[in-house]
N, C-alpha and C. Protein backbone atom coordinates (compact mmCIF):
# COMPACT_ATOMS: atom_id res chain seq x y z
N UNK A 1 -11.88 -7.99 -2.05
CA UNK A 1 -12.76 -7.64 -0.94
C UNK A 1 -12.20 -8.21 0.37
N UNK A 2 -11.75 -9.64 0.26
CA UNK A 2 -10.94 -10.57 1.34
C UNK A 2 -9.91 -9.64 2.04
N UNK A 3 -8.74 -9.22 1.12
CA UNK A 3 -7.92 -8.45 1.39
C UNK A 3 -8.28 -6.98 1.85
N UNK A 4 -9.39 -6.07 1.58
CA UNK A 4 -9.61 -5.01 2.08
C UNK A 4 -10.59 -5.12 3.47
N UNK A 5 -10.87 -6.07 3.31
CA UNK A 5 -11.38 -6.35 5.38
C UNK A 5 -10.32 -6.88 5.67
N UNK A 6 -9.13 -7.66 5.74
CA UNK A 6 -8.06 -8.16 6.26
C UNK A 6 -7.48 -6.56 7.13
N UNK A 7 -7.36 -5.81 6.21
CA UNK A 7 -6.56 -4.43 6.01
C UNK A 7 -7.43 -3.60 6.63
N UNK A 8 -8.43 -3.10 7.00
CA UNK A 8 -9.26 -2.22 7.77
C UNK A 8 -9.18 -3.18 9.40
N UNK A 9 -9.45 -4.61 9.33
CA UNK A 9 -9.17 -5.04 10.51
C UNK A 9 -7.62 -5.11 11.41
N UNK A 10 -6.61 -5.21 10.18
CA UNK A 10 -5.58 -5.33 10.46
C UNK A 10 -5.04 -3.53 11.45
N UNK A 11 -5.93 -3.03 10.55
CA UNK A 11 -5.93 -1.45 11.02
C UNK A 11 -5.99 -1.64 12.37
N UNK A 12 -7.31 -1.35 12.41
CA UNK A 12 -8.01 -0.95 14.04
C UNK A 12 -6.76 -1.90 14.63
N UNK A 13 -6.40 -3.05 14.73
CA UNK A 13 -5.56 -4.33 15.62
C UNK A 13 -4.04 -3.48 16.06
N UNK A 14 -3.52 -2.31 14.88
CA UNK A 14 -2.66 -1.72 14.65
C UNK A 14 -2.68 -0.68 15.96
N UNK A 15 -3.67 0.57 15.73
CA UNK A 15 -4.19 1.05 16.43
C UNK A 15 -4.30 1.02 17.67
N UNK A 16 -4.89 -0.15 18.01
CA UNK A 16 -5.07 -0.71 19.52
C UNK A 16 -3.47 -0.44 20.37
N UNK A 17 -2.48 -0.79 19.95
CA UNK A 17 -1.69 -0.78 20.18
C UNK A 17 -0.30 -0.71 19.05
N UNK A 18 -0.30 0.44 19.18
CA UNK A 18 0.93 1.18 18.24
C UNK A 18 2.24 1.38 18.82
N UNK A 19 2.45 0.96 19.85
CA UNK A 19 4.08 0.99 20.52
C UNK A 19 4.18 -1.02 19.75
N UNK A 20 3.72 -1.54 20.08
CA UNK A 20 4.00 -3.17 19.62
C UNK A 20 3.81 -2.66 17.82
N UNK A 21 2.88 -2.31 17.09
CA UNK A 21 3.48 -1.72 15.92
C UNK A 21 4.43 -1.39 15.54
N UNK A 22 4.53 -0.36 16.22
CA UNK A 22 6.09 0.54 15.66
C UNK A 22 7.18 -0.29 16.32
N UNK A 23 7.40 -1.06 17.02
CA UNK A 23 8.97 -2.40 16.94
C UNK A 23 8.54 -3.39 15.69
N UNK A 24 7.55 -3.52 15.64
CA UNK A 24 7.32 -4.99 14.47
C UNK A 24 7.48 -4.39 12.90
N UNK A 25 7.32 -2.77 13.12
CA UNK A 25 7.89 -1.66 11.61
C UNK A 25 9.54 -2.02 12.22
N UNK A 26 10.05 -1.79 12.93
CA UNK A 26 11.51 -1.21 12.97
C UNK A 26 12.20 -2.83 13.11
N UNK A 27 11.42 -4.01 13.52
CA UNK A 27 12.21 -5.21 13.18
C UNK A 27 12.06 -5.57 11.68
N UNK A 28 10.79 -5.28 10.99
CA UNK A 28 10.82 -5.50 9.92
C UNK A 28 11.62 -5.21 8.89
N UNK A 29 11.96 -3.48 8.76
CA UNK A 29 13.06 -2.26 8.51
C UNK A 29 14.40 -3.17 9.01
N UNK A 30 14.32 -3.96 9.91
CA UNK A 30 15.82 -4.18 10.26
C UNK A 30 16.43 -5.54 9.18
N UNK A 31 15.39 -6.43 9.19
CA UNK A 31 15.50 -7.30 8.32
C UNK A 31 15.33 -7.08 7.06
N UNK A 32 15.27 -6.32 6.72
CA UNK A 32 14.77 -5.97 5.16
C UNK A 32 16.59 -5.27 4.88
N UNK A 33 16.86 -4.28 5.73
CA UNK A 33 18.26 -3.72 5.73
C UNK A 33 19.17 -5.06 5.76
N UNK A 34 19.29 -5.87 6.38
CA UNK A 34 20.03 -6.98 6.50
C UNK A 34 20.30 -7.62 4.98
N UNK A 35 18.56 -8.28 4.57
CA UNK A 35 18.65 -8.51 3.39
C UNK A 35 19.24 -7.70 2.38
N UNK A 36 19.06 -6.75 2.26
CA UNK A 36 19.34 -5.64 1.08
C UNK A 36 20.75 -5.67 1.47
N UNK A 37 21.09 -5.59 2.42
CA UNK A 37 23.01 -5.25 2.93
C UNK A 37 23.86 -6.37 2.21
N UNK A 38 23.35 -7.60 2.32
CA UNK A 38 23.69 -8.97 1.61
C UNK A 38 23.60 -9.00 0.22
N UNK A 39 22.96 -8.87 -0.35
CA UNK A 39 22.42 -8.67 -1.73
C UNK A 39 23.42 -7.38 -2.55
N UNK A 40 22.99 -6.34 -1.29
CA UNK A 40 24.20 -5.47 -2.15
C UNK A 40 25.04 -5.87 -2.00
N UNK A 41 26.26 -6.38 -0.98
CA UNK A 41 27.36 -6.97 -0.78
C UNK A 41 27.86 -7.94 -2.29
N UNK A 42 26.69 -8.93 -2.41
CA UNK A 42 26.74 -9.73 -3.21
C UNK A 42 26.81 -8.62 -4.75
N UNK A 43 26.38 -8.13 -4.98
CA UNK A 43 26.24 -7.21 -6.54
C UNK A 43 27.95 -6.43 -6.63
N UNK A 44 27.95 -6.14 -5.21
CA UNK A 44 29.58 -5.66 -5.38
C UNK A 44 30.57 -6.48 -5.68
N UNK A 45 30.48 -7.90 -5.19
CA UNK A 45 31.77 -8.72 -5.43
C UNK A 45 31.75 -8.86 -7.29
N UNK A 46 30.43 -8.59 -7.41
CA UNK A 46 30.60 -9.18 -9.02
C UNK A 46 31.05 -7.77 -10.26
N UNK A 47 30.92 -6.66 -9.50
CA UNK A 47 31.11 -5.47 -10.20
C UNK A 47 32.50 -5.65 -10.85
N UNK A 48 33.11 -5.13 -11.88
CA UNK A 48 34.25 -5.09 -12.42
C UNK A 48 35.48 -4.41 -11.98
N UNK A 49 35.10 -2.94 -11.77
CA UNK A 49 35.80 -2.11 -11.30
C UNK A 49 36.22 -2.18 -9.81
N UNK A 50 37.52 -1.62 -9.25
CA UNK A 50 37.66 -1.59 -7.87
C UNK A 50 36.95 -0.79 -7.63
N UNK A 51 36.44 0.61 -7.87
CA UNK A 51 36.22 1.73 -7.20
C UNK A 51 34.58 1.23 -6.91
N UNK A 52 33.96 0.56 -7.98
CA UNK A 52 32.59 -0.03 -8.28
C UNK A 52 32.38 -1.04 -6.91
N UNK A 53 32.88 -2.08 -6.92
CA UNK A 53 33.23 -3.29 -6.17
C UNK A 53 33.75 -2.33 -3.87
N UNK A 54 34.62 -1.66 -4.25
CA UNK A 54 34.38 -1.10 -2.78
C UNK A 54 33.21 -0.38 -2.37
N UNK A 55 32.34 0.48 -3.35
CA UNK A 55 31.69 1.34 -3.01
C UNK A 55 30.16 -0.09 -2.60
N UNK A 56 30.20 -0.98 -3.73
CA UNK A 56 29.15 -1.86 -3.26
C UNK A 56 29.20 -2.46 -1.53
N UNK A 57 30.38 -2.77 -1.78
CA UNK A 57 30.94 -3.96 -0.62
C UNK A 57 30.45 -2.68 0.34
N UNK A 58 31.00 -1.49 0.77
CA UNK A 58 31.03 -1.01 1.58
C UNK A 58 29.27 -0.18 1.70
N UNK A 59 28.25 0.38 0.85
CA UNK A 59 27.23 0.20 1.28
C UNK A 59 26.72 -0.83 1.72
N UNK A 60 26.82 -1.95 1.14
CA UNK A 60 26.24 -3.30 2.06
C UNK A 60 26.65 -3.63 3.29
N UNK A 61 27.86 -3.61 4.23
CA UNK A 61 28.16 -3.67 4.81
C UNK A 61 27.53 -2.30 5.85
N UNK A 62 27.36 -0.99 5.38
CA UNK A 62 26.33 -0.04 5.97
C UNK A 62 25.36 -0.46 6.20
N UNK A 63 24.63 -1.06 5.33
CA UNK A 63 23.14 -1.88 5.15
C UNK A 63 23.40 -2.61 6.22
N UNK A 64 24.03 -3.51 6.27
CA UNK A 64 24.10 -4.50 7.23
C UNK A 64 24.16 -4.18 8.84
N UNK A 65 25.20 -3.04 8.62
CA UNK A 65 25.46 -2.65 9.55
C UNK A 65 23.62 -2.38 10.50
N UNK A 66 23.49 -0.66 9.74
CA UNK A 66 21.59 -0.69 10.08
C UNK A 66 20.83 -1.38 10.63
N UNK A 67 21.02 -2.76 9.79
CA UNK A 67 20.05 -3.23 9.97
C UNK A 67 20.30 -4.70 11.46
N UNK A 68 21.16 -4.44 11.28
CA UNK A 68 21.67 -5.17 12.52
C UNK A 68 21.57 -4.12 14.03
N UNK A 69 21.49 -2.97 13.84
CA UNK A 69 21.57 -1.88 14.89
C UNK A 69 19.71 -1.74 15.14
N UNK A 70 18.91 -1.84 14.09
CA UNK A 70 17.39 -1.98 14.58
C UNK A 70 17.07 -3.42 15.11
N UNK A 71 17.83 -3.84 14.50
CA UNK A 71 17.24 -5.41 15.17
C UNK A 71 17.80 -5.81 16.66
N UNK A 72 18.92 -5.43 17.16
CA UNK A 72 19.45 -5.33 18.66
C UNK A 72 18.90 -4.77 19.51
N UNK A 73 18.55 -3.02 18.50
CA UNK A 73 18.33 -1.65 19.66
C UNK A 73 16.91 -1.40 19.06
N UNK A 74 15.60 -2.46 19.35
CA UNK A 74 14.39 -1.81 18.66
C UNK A 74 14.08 -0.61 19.01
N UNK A 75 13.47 -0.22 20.59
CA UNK A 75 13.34 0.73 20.85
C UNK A 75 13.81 2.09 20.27
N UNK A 76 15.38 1.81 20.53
CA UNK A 76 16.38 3.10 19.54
C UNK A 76 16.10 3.24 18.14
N UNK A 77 15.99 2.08 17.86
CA UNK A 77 15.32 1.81 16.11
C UNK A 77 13.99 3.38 15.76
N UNK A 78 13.03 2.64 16.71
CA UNK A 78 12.12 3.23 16.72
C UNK A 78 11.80 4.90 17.12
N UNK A 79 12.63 5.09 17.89
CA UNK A 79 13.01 6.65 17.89
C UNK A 79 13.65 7.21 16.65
N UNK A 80 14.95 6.90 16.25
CA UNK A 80 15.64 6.90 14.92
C UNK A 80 14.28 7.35 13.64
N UNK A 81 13.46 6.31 13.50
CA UNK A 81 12.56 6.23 12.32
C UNK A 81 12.00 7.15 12.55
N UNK A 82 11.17 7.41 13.65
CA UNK A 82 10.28 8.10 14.01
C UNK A 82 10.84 9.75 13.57
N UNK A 83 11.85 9.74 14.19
CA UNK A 83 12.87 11.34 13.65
C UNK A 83 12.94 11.58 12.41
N UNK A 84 13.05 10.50 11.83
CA UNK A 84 13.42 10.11 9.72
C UNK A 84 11.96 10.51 9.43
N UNK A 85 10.77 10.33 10.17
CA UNK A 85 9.64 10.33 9.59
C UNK A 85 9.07 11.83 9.77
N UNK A 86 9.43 12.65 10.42
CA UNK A 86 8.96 13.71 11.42
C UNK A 86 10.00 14.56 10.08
N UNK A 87 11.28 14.61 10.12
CA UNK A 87 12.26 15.20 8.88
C UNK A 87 11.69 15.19 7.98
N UNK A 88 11.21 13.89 6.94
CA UNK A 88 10.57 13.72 5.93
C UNK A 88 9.10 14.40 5.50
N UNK A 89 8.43 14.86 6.85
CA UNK A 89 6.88 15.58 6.71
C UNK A 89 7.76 16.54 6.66
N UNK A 90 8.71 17.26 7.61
CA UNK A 90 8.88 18.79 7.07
C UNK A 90 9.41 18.97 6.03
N UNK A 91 10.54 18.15 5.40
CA UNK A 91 10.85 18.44 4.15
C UNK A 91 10.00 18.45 2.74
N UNK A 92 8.99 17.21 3.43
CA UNK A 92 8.19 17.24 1.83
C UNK A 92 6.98 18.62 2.11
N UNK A 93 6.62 19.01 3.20
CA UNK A 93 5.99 20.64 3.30
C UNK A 93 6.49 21.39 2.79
N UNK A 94 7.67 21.84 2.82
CA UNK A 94 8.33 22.62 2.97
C UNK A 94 8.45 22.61 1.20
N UNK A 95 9.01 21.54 0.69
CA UNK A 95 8.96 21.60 -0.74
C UNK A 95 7.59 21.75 -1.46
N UNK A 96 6.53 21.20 -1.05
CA UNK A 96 5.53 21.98 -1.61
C UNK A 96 4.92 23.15 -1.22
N UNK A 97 5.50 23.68 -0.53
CA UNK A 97 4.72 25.30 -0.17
C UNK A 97 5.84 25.62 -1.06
N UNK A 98 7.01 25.63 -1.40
CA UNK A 98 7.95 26.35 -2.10
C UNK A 98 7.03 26.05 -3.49
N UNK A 99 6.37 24.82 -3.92
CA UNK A 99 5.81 24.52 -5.34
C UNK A 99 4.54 25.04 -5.84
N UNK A 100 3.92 25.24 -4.14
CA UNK A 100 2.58 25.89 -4.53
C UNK A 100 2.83 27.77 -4.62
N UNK A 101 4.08 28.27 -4.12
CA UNK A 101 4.05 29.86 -4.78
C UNK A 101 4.62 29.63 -5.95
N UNK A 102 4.99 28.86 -6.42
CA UNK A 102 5.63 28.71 -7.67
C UNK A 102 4.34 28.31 -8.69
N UNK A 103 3.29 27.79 -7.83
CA UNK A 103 1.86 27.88 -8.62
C UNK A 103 1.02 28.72 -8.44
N UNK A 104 1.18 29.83 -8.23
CA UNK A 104 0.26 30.77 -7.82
C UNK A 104 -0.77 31.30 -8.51
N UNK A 105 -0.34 31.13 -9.83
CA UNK A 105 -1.28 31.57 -10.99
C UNK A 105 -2.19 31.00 -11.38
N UNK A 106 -2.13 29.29 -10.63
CA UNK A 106 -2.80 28.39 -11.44
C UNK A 106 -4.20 27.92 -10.40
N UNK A 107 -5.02 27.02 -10.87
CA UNK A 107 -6.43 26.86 -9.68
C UNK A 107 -5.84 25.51 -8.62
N UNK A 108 -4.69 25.09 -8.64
CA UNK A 108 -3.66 24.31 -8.03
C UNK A 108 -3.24 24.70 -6.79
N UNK A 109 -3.18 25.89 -6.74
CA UNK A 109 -2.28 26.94 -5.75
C UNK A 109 -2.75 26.44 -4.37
N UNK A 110 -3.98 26.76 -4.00
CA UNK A 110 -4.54 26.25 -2.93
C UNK A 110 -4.66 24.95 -2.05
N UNK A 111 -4.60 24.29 -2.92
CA UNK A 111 -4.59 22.57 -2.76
C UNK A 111 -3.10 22.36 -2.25
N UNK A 112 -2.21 22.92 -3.28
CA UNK A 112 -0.60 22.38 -3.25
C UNK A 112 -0.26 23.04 -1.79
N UNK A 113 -0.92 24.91 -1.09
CA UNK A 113 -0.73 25.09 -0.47
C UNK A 113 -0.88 24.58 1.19
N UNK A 114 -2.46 23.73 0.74
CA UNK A 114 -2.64 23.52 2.13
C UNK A 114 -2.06 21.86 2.89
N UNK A 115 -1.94 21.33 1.44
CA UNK A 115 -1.28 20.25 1.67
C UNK A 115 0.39 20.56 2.64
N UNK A 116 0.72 21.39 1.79
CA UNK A 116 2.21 21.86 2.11
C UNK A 116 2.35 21.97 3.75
N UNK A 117 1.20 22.67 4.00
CA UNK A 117 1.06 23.84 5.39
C UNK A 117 0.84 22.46 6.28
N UNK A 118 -0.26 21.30 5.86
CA UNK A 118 -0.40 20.61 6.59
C UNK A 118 0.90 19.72 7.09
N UNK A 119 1.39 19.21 6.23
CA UNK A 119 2.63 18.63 6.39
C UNK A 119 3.94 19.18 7.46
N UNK A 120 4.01 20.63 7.19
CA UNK A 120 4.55 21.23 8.17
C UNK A 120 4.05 21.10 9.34
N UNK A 121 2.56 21.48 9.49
CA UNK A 121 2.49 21.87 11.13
C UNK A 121 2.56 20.47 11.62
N UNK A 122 1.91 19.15 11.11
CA UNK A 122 2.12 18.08 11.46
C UNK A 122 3.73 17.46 11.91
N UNK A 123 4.51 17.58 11.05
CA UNK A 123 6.10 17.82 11.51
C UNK A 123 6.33 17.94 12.97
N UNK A 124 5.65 19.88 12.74
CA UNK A 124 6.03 20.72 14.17
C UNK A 124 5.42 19.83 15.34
N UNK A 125 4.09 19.30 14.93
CA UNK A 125 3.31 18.78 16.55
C UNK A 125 4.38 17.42 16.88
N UNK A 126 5.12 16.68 15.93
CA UNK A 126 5.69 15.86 16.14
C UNK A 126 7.06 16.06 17.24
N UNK A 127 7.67 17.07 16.40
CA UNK A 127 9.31 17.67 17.19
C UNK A 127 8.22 18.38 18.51
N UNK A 128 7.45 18.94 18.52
CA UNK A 128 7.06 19.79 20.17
C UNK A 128 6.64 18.38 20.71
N UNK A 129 5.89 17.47 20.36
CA UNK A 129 5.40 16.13 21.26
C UNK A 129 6.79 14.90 20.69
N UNK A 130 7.57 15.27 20.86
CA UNK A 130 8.43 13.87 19.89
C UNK A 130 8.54 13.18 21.43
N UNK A 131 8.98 13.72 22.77
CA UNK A 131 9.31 12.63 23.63
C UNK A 131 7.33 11.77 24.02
N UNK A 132 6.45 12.47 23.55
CA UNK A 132 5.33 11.30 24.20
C UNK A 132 5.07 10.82 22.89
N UNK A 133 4.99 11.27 21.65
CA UNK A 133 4.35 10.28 20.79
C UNK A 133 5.45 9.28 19.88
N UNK A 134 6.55 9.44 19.74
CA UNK A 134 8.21 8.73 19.17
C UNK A 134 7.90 7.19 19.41
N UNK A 135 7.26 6.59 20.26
CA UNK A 135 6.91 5.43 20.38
C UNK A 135 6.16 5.12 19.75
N UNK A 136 5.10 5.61 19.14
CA UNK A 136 3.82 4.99 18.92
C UNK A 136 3.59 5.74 17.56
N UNK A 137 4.25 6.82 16.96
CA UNK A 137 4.24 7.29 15.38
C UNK A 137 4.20 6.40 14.67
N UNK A 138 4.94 5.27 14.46
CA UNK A 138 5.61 4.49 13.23
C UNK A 138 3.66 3.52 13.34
N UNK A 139 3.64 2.96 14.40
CA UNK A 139 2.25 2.19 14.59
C UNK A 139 0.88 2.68 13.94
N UNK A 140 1.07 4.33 14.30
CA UNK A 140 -0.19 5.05 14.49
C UNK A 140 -0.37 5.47 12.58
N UNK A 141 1.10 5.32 12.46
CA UNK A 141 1.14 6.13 11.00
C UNK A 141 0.57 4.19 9.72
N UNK A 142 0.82 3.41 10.57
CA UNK A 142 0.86 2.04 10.14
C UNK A 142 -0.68 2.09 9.87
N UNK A 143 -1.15 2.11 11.21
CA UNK A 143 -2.65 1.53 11.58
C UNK A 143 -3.24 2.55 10.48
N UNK A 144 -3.09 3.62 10.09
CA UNK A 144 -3.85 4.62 9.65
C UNK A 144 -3.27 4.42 8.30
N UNK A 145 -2.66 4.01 7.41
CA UNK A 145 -2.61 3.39 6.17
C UNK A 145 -3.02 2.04 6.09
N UNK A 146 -3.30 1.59 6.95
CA UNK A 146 -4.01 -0.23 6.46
C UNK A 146 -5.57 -0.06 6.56
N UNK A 147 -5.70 0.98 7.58
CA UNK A 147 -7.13 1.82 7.03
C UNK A 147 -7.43 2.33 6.04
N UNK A 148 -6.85 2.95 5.39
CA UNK A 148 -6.91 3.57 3.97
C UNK A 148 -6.67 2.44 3.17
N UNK A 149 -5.99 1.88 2.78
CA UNK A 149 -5.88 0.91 2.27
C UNK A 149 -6.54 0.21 2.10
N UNK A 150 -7.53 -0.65 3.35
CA UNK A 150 -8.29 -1.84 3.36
C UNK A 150 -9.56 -1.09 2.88
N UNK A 151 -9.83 0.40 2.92
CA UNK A 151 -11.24 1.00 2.11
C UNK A 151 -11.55 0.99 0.93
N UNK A 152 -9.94 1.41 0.42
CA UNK A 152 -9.61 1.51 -0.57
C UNK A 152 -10.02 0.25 -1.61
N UNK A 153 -9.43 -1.00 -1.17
CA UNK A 153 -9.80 -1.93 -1.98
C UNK A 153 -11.09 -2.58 -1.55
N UNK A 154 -11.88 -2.34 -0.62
CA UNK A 154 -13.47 -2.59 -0.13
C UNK A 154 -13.85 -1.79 -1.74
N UNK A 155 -13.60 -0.58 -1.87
CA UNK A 155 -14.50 0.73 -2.30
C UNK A 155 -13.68 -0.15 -4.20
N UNK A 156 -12.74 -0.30 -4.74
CA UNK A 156 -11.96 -1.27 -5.74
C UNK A 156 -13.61 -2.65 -5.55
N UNK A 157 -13.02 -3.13 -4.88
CA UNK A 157 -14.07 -4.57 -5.01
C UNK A 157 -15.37 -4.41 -5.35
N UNK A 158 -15.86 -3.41 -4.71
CA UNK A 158 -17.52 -3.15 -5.22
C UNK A 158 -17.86 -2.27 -6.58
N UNK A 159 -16.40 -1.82 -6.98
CA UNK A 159 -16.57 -0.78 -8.36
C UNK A 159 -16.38 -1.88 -9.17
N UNK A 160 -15.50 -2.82 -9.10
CA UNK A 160 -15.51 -3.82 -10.21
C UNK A 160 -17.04 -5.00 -10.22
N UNK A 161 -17.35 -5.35 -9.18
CA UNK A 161 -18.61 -6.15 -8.98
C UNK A 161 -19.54 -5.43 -9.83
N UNK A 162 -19.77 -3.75 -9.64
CA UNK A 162 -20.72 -2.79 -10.39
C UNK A 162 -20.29 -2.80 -12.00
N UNK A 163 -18.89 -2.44 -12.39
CA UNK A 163 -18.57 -2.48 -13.09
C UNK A 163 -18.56 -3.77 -14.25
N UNK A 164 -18.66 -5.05 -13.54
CA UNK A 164 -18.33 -6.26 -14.23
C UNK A 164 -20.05 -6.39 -14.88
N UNK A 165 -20.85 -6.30 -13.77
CA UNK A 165 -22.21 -6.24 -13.83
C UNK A 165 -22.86 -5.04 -14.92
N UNK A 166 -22.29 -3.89 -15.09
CA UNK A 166 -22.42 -3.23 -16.31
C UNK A 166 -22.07 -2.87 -17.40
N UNK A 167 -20.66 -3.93 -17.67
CA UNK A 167 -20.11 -4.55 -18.87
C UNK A 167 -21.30 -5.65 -19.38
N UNK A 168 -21.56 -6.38 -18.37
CA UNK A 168 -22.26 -7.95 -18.92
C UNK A 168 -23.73 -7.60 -19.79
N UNK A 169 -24.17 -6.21 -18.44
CA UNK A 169 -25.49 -6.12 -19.47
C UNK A 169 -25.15 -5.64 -21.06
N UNK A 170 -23.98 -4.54 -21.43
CA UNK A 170 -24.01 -4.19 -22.72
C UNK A 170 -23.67 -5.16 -23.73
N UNK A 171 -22.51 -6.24 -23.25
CA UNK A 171 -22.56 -7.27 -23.90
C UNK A 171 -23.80 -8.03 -24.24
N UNK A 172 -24.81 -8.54 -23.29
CA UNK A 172 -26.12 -8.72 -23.27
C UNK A 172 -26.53 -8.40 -24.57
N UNK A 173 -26.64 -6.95 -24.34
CA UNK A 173 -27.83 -6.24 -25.00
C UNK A 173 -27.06 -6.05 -26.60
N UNK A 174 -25.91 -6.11 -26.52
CA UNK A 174 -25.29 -6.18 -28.11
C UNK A 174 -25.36 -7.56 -28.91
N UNK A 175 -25.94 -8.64 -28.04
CA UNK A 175 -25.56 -9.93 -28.62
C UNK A 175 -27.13 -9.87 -29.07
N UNK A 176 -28.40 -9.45 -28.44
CA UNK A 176 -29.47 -9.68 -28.51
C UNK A 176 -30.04 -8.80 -29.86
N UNK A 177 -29.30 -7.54 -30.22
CA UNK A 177 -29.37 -7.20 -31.50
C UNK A 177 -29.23 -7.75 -32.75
């Protein structure tokens, strides 16, 4: 319950301001690339093979690279993602409208379709608005999953409280037999 008001508050705080969001996503993304760049680095020196051992060394050193390029150039960071994120809605539309005619027969069709459709046009409003909203996507897309999220486990916390509470009575009532 702690954690799902943390997360609905953390929301709205998100919200308020989604350009300071979306750098604290793309420094985070940068350090996380750093780490991972190291780590892979490290898995390559130990690989056996040369071909194994360059291909590690040299994604990590990509990794590194990345993640050293968001952490210098946030701003640029943040455009970058924002593009990765805007690609990623049209591609995953795009693959489910291809999945929902491929369901056409079934009571699925509709659902898979409008999901699909949504994903696209959302995309499109992104690439037609990418120079005013590219700042503030990564934040807005943040704030609006720690909302979902923090309901999510509000709406979790009170099913188990209900739930724990209507285990106890059947136990109750089986012991009293």
């Amino acid at each position: 319950m702690i954690l799902g008001v943390l997360s609905v508050a953390f929301g709205f705080f998100v919200l308020a301001n989604p350009v300071a969001a979306s750098v604290a996503v793309t420094t985070l993304a940068g350090i996380m690339f750093l780490l991972s760049g190291g780590f892979q680095i490290w898995a390559g020196l130990s690989e056996e093979g040369t071909m194994g051992k360059l291909l590690g060394i040299g994604l990590g050193v990509l990794m590194i690279l990345l993640g050293a390029s968001l952490l210098f150039h946030p701003l640029q960071g943040v455009i970058s993602l924002a593009m990765l994120v805007a690609i990623l809605f049209a591609a995953s539309g795009i693959s489910r409208l291809i999945t929902a005619f491929q369901m056409r027969d079934t009571p699925f069709f509709w659902l898979m379709l409008i999901s699909g459709a949504i994903s696209v046009l959302l995309a499109g409003y992104i690439f037609a608005n990418f120079s005013a909203i590219a700042l503030s996507l990564l934040g807005i897309l943040l704030g609006i999953e720690l909302l979902i999220n923090g309901t999510s486990l509000i709406a979790m916390a009170f099913f188990l409280r209900t739930a724990k509470g209507a285990l106890k009575d059947k136990l109750d009532a089986r012991l009293n037999k």
